[in-house]
C-alpha atoms as a PDB file:
ATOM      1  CA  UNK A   1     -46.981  16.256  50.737  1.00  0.00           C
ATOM      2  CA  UNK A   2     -44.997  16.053  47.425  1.00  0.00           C
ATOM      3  CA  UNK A   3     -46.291  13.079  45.460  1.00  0.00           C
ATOM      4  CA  UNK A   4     -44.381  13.927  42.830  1.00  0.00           C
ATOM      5  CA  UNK A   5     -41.324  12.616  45.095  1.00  0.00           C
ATOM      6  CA  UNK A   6     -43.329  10.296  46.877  1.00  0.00           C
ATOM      7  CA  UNK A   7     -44.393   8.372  43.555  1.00  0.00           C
ATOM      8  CA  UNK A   8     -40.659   8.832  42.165  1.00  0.00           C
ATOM      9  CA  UNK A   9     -39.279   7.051  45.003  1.00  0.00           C
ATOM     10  CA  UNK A  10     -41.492   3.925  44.692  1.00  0.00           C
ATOM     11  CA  UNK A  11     -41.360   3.570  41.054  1.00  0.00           C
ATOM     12  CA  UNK A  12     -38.025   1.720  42.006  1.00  0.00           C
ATOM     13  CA  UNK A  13     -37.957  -2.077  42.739  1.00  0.00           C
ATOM     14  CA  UNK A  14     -34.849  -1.909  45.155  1.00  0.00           C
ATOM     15  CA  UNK A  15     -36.832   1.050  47.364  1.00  0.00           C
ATOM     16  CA  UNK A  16     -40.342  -0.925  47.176  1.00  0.00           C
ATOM     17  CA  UNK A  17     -38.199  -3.656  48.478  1.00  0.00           C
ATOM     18  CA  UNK A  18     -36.384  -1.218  51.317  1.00  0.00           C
ATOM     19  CA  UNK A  19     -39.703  -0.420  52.405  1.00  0.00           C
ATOM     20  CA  UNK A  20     -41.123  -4.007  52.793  1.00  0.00           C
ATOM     21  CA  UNK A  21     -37.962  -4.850  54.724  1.00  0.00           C
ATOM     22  CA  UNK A  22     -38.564  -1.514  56.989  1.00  0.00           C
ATOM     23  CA  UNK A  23     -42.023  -3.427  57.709  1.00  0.00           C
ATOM     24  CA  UNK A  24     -40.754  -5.625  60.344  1.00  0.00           C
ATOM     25  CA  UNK A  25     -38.696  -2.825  62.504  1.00  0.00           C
ATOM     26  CA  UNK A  26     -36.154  -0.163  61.969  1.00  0.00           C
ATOM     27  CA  UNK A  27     -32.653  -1.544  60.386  1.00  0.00           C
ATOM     28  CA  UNK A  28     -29.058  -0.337  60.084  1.00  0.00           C
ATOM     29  CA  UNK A  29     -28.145   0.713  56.363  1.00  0.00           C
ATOM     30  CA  UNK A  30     -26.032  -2.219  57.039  1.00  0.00           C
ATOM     31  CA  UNK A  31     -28.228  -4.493  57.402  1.00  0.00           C
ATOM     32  CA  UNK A  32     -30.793  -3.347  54.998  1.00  0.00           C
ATOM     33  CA  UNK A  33     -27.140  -3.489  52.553  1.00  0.00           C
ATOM     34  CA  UNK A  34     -26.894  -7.139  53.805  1.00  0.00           C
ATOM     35  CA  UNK A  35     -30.145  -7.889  51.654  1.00  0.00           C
ATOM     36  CA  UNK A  36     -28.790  -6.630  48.189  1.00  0.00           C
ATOM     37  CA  UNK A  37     -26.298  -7.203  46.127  1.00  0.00           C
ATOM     38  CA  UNK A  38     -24.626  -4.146  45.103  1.00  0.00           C
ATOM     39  CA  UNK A  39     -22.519  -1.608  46.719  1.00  0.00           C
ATOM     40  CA  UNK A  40     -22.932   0.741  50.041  1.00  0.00           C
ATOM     41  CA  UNK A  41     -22.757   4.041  47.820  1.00  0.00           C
ATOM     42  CA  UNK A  42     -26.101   3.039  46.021  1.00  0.00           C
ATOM     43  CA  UNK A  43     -28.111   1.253  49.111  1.00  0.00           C
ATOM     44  CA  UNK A  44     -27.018   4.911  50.509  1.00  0.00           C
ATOM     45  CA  UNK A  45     -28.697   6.873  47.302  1.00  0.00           C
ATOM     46  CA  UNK A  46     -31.772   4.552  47.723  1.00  0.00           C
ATOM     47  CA  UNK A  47     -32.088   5.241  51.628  1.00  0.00           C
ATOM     48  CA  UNK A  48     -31.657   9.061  50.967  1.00  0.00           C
ATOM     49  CA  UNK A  49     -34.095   9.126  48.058  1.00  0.00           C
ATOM     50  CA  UNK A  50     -36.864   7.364  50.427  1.00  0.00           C
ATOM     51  CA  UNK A  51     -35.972   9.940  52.995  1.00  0.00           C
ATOM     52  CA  UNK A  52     -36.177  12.757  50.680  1.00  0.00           C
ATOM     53  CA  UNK A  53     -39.464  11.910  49.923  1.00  0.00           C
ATOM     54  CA  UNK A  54     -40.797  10.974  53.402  1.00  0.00           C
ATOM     55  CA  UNK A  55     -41.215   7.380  53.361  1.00  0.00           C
ATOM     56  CA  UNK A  56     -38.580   6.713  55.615  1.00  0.00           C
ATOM     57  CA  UNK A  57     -37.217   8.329  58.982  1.00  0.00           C
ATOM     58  CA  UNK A  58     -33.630   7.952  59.968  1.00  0.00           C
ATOM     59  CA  UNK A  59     -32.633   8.618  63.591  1.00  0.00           C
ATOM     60  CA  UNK A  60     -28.783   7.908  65.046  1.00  0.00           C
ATOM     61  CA  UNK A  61     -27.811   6.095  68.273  1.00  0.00           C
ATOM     62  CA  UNK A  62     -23.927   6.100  68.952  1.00  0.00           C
ATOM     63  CA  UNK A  63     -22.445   4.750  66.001  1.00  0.00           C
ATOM     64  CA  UNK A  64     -25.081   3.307  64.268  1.00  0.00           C
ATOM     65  CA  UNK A  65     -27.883   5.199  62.149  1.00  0.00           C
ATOM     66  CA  UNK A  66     -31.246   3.163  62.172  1.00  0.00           C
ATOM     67  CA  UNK A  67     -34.065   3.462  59.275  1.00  0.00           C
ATOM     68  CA  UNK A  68     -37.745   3.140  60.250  1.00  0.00           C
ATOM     69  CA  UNK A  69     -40.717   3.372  57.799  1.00  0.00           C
ATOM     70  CA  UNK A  70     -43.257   6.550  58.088  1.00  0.00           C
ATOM     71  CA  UNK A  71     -46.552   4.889  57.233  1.00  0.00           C
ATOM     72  CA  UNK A  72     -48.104   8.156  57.266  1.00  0.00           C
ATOM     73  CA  UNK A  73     -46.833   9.454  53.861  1.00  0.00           C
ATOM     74  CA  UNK A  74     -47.995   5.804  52.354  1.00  0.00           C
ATOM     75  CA  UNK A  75     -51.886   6.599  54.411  1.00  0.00           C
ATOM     76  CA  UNK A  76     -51.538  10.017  52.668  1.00  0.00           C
ATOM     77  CA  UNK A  77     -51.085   8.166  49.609  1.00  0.00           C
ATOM     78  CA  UNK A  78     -53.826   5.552  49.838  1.00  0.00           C
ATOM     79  CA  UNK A  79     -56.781   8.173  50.788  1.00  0.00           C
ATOM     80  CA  UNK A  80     -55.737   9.984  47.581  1.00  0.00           C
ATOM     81  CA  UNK A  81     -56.208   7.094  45.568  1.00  0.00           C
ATOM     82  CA  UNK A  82     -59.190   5.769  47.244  1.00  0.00           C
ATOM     83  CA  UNK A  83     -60.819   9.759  46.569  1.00  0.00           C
ATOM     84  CA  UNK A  84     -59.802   8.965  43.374  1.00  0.00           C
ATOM     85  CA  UNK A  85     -61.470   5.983  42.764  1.00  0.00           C
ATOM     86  CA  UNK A  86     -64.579   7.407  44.576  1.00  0.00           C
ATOM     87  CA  UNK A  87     -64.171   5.052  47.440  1.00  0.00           C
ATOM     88  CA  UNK A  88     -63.698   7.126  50.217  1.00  0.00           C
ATOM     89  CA  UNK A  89     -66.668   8.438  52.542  1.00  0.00           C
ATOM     90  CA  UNK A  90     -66.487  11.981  53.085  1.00  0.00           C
END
């Protein structure tokens, strides 16, 4: 895993609050748009930054593409910072 991207992509308010909205079930970028208040073109560059980075999965049925979250990266992410801390068992 790429923290490096993984850490970029949440340093941004408006993805943190993509991914708490991803929480309760897969959305449309529609809907997730629906929540902010700014344009499609940059709820699109958030969506692909979380994707790039592998927080979010993306998957298309007929004419609508649907956004999910991958918890895994964010577990990844967790039991590196708990190591860090020296909380982890090993």
């Amino acid at each position: 895993m790429a923290f490096a991207e993984t850490f970029k992509a949440l340093s941004d308010p408006v993805r943190r609050e993509i991914l708490n909205l991803l929480k309760g079930g897969r959305l449309t970028a529609g809907e997730i748009a629906g929540q902010f208040d700014m344009t499609a073109a940059t709820v699109s560059y958030h969506l692909s930054q979380l994707k790039k980075a592998g927080l979010i999965f993306e998957s298309r049925e007929k004419n609508f593409i649907y956004y999910s979250l991958n918890a895994s990266v964010l577990e990844e992410v967790l039991l590196w910072l708990q190591d860090l801390k020296g909380e982890r068992k090993k």
